[in-house]
C-alpha atoms as a PDB file:
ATOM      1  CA  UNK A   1     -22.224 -37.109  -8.484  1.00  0.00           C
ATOM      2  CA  UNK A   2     -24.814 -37.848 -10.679  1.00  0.00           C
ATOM      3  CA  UNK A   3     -27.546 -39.718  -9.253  1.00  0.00           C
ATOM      4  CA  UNK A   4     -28.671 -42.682 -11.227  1.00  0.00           C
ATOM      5  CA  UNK A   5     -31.984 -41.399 -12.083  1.00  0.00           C
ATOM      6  CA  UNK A   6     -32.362 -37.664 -12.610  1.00  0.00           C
ATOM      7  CA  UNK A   7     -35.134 -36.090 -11.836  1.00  0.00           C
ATOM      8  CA  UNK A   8     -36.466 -33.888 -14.354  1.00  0.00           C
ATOM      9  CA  UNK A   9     -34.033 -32.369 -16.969  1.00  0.00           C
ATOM     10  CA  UNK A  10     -33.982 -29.309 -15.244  1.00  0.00           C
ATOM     11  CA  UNK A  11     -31.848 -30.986 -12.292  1.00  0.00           C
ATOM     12  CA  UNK A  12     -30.000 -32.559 -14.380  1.00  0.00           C
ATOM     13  CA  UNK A  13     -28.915 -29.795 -16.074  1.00  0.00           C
ATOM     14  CA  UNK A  14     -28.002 -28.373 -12.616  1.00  0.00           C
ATOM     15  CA  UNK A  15     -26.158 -31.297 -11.608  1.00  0.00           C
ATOM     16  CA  UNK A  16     -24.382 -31.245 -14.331  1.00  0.00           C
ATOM     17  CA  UNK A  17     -23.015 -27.613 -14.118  1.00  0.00           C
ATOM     18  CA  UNK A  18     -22.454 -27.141 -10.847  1.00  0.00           C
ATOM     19  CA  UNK A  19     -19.293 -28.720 -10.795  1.00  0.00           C
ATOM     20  CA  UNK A  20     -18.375 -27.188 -14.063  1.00  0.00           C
ATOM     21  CA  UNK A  21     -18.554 -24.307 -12.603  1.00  0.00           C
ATOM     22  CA  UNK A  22     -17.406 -24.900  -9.166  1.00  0.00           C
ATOM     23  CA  UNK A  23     -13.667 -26.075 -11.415  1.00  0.00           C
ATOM     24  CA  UNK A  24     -13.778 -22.412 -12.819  1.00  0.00           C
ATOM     25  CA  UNK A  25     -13.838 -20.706  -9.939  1.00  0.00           C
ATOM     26  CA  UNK A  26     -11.316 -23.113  -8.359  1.00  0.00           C
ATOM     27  CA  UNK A  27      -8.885 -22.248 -11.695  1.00  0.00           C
ATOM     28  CA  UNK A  28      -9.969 -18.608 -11.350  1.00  0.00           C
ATOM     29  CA  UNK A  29      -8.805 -18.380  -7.836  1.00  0.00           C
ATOM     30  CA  UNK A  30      -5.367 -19.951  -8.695  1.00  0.00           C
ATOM     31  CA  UNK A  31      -4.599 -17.623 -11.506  1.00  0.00           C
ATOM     32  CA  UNK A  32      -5.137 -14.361  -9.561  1.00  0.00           C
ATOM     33  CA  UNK A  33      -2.713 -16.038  -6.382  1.00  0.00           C
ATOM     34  CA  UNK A  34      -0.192 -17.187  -9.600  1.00  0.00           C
ATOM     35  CA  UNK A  35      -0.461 -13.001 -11.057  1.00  0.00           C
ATOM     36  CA  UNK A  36      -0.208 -11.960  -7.551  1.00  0.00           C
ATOM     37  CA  UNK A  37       2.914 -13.556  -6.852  1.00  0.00           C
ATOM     38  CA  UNK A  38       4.660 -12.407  -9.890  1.00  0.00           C
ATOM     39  CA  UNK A  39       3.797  -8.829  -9.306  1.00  0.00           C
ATOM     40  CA  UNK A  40       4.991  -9.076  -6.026  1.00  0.00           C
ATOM     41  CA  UNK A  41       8.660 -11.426  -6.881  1.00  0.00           C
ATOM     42  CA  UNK A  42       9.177  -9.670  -9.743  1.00  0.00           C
ATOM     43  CA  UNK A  43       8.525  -5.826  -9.528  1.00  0.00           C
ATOM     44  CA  UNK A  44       7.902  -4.556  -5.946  1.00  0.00           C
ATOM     45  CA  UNK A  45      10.624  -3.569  -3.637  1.00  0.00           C
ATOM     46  CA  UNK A  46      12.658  -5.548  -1.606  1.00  0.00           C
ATOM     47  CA  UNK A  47      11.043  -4.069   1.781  1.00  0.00           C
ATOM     48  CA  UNK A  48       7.819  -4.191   0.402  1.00  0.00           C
ATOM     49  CA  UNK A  49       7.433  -7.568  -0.408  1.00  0.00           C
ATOM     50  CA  UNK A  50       7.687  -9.037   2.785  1.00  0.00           C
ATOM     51  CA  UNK A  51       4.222  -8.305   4.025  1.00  0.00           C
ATOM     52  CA  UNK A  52       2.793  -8.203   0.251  1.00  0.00           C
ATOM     53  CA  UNK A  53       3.403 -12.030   0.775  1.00  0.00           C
ATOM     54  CA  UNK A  54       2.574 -12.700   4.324  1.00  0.00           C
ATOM     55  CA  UNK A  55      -0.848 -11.701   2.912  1.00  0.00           C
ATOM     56  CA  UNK A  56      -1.339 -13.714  -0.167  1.00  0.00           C
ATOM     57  CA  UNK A  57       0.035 -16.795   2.154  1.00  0.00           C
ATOM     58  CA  UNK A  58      -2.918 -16.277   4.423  1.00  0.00           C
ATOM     59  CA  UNK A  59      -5.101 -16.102   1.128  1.00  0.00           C
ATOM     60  CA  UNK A  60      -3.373 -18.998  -0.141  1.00  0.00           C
ATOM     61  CA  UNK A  61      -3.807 -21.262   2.810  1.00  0.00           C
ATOM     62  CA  UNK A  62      -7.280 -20.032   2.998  1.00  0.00           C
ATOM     63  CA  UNK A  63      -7.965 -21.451  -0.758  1.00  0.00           C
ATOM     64  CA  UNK A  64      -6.190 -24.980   0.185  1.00  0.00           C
ATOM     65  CA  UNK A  65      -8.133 -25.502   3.325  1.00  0.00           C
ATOM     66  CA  UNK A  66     -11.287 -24.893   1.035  1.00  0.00           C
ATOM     67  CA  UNK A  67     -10.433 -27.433  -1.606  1.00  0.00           C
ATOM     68  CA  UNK A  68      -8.873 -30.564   0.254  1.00  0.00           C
ATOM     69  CA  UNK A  69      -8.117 -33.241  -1.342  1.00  0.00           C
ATOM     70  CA  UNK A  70      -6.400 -30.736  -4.538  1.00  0.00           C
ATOM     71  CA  UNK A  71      -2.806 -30.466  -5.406  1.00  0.00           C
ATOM     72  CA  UNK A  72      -2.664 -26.712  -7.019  1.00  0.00           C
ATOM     73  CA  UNK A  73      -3.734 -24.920  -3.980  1.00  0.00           C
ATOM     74  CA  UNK A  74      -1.293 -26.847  -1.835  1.00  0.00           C
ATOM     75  CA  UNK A  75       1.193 -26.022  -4.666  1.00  0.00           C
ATOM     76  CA  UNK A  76       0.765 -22.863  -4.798  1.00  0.00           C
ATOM     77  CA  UNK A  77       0.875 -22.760  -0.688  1.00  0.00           C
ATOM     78  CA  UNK A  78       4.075 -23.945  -1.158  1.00  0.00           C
ATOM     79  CA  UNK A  79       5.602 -21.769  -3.765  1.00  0.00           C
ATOM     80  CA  UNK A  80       3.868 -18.543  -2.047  1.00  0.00           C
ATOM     81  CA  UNK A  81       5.580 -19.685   1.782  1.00  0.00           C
ATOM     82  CA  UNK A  82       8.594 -20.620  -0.028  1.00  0.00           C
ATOM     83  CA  UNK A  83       9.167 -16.643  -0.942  1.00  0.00           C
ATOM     84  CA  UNK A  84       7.922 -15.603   1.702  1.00  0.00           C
ATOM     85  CA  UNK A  85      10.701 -17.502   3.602  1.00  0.00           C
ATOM     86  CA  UNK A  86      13.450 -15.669   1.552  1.00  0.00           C
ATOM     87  CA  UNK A  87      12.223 -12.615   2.596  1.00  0.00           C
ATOM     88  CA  UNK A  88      11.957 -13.918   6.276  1.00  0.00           C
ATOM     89  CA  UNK A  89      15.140 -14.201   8.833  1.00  0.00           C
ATOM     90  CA  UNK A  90      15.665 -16.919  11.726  1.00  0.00           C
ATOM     91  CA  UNK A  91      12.930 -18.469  13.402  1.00  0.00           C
ATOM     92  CA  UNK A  92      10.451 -16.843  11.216  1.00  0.00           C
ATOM     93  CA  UNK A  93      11.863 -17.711   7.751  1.00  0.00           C
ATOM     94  CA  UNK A  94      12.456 -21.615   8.856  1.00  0.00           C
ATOM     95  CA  UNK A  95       8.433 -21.767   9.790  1.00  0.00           C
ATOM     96  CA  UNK A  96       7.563 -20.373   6.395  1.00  0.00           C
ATOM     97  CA  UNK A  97      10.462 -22.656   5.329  1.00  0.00           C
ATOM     98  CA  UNK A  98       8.559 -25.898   6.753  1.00  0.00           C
ATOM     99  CA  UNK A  99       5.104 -24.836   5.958  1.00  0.00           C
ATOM    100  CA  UNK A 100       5.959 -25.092   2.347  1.00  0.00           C
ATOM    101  CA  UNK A 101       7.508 -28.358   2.400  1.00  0.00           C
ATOM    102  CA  UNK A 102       4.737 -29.322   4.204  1.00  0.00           C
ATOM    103  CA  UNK A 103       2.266 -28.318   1.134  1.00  0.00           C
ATOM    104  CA  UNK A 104       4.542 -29.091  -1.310  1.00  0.00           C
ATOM    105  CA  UNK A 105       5.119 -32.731  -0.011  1.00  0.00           C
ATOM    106  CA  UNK A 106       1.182 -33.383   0.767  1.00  0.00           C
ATOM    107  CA  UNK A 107       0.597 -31.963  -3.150  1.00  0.00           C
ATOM    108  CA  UNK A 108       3.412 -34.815  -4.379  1.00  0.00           C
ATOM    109  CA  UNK A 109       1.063 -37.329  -2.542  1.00  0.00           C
ATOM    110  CA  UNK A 110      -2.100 -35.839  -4.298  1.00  0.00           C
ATOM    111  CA  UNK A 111      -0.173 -35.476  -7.565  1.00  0.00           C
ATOM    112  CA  UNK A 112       2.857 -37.708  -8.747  1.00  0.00           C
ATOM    113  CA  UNK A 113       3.901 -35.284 -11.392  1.00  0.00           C
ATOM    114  CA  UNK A 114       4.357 -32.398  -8.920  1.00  0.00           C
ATOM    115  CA  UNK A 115       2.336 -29.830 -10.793  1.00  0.00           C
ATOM    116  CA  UNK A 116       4.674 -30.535 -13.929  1.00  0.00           C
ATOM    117  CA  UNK A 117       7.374 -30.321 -11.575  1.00  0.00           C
ATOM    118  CA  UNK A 118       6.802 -27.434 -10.208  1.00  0.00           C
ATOM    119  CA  UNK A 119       6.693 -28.728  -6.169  1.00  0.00           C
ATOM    120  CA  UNK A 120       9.726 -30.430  -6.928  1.00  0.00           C
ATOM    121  CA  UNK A 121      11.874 -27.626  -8.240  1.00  0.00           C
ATOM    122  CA  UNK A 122      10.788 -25.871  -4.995  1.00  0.00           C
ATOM    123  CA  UNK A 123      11.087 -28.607  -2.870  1.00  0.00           C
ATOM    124  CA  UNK A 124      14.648 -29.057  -4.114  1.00  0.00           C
ATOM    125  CA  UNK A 125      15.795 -25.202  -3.320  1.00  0.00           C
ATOM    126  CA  UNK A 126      13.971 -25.604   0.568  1.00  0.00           C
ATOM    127  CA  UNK A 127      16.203 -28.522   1.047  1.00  0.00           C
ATOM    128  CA  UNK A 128      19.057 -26.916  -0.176  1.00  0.00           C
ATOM    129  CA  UNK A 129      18.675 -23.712   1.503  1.00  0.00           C
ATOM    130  CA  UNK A 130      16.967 -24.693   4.860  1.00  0.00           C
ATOM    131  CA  UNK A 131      19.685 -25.247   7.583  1.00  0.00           C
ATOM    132  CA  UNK A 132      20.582 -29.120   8.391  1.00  0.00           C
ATOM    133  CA  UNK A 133      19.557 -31.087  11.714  1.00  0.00           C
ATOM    134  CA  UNK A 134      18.633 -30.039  14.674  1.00  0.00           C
ATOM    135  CA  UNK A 135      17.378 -26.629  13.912  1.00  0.00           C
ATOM    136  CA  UNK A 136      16.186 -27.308  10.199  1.00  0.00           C
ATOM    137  CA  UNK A 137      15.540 -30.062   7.521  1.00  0.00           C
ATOM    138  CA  UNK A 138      18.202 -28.904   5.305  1.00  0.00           C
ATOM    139  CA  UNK A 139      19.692 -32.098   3.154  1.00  0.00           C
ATOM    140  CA  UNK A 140      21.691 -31.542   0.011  1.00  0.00           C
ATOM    141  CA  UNK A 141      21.028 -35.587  -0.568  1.00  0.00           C
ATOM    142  CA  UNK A 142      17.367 -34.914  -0.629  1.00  0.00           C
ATOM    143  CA  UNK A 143      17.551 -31.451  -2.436  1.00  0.00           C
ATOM    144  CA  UNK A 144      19.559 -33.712  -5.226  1.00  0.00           C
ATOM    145  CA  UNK A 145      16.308 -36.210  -5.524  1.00  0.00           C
ATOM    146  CA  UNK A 146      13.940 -33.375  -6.013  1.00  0.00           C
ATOM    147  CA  UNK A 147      15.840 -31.535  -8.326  1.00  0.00           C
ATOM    148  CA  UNK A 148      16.315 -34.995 -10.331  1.00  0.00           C
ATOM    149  CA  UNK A 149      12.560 -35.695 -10.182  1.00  0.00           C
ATOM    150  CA  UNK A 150      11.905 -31.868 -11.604  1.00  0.00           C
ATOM    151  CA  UNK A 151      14.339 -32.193 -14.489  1.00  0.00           C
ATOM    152  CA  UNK A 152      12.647 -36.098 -14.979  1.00  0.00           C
ATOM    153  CA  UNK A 153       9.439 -34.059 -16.167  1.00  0.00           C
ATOM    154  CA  UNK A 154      10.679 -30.655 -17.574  1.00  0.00           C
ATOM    155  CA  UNK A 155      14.246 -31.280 -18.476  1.00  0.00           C
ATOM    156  CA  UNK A 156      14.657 -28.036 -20.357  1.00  0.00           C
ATOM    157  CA  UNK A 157      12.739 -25.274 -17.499  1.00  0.00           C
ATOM    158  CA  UNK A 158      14.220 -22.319 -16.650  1.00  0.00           C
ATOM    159  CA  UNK A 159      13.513 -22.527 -13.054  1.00  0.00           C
ATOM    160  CA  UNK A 160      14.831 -26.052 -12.648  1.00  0.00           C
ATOM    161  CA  UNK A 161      18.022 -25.933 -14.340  1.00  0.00           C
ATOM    162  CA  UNK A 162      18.734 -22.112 -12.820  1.00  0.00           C
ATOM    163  CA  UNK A 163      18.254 -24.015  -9.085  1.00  0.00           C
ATOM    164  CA  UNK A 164      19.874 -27.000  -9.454  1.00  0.00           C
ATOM    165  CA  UNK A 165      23.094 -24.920 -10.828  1.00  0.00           C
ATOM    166  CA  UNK A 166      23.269 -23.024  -8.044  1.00  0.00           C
ATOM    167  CA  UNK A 167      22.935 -25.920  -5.625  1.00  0.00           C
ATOM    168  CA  UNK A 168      25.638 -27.329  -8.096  1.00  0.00           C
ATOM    169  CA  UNK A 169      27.773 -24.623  -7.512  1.00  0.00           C
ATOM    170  CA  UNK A 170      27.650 -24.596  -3.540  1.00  0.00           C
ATOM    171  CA  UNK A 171      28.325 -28.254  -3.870  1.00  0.00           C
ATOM    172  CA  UNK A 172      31.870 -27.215  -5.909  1.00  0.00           C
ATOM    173  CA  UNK A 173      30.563 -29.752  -9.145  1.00  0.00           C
ATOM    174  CA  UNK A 174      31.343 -25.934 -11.390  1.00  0.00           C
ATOM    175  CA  UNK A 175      31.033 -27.940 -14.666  1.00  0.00           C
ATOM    176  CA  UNK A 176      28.002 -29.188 -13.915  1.00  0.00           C
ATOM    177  CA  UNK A 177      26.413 -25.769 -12.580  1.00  0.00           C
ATOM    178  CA  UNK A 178      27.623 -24.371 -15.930  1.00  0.00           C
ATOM    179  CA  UNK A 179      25.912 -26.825 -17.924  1.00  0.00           C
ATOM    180  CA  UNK A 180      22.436 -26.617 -16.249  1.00  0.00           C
ATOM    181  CA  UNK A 181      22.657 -22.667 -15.852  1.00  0.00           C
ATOM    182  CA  UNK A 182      23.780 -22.808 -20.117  1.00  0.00           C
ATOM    183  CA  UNK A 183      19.887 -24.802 -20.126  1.00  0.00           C
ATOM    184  CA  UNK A 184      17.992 -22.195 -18.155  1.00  0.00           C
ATOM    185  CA  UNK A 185      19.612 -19.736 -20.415  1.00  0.00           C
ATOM    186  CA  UNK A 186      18.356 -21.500 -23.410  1.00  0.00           C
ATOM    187  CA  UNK A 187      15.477 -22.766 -21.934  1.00  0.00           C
ATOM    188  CA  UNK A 188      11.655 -21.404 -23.008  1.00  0.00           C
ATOM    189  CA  UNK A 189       9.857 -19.428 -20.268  1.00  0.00           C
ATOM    190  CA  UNK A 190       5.995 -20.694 -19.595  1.00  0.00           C
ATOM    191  CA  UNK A 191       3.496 -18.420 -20.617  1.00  0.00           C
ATOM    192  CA  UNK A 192       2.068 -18.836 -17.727  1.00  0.00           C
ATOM    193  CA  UNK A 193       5.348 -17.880 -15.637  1.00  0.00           C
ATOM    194  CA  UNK A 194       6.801 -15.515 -18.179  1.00  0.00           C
ATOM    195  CA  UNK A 195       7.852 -12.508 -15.889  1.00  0.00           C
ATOM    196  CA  UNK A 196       9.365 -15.121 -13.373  1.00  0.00           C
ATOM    197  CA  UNK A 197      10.859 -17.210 -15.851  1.00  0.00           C
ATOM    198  CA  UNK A 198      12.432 -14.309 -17.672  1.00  0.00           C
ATOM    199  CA  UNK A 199      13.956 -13.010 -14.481  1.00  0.00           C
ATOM    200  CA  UNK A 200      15.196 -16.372 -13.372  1.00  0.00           C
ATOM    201  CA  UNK A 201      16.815 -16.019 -17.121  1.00  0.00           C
ATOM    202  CA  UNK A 202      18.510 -13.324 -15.971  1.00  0.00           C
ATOM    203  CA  UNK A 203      19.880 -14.675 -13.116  1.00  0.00           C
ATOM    204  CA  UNK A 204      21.186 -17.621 -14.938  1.00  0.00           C
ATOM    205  CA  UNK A 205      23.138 -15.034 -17.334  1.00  0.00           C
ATOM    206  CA  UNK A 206      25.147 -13.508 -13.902  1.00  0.00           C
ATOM    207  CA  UNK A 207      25.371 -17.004 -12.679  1.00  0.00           C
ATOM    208  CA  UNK A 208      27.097 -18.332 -16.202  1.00  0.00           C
ATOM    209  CA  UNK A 209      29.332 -15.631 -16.260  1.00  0.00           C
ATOM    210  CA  UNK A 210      30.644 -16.339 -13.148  1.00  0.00           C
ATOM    211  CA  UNK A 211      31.318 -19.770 -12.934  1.00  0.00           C
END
């Protein structure tokens, strides 16, 4: 912070980039995790991606441990464990399993808005997927509230709509899945998350057809 009398307008100057550029970095660091995690969802091999992700975890809980107190690292925690969970079985996919909801739930606290909804959508497909009491924290009640929340904020993304039909679908409510997997269909992919979004697309389509 800015102290309330600079001293000299060369360290002010200082004082005032250094955070500046500290935020770029920061930024910088969650772009090439986001780019990462694309490549690796998207376009390598199903035995490959296991480890590709066990890896950028590490990195990822690395960056969040360096920049407490900020939602988009724990975010990103979150989404990065969260795949790395799918690719997991038993024991070891429900402790990737709860170490996202952990980051995802401690980046709601930092962050209302969920990284536009982003922790929520996630959030949502843990619940739904995670086995139920004693062994896991699997809760279709709770998977319902943080798919609502999501669609509260981006009504019309891809990745929301796609997850909530399919938890729509296990839940038997088919008109409802079709509805919400008709919006992921139709919904615009974020420039930021095109290769994911476009692939999530995709699975919509199969998912539409056979409901």
């Amino acid at each position: 912070m800015l102290r309330r009398q600079l001293i000299g307008a060369a360290l002010g100057a200082g004082l005032l980039l250094a955070p500046f550029t500290g935020a770029l970095a920061w930024e910088g660091e969650i772009e090439a995790l986001k780019q990462r995690w694309e490549q690796i969802t998207t376009q390598q091999a199903e035995g490959e991606r296991r480890r590709a992700l066990q890896s950028l975890a590490n990195e990822a809980e690395q960056l969040a441990e360096a920049n407490a107190g900020e939602a988009q690292p724990l975010i990103w925690l979150g989404i990065i464990e969260a795949s790395h969970a799918r690719e997991r079985s038993g024991l070891g996919a429900l402790g990737s399993a709860r170490s996202a909801r952990d980051a995802l739930e401690r980046a709601i606290e930092l962050d209302p808005q969920g990284g536009n909804g982003s922790a929520y959508v996630t959030l949502g497909a843990l619940y739904d997927r995670a086995p139920g009491r004693p062994v896991g924290f699997g809760n279709s009640d709770t998977a319902e509230q943080m798919f609502q929340r999501a669609l509260e904020i981006r009504p019309d993304g891809i990745d929301v709509n796609y997850y909530y039909a399919t938890f729509l679908e296990d839940e038997g409510r088919q008109q409802e899945a079709r509805e919400h997997a008709q919006r992921a269909v139709d919904g615009m992919a974020r420039e930021d998350r095109q290769a994911s979004d476009e692939a999530l697309r995709e699975e919509a389509r199969a998912l539409l057809s056979r409901l």
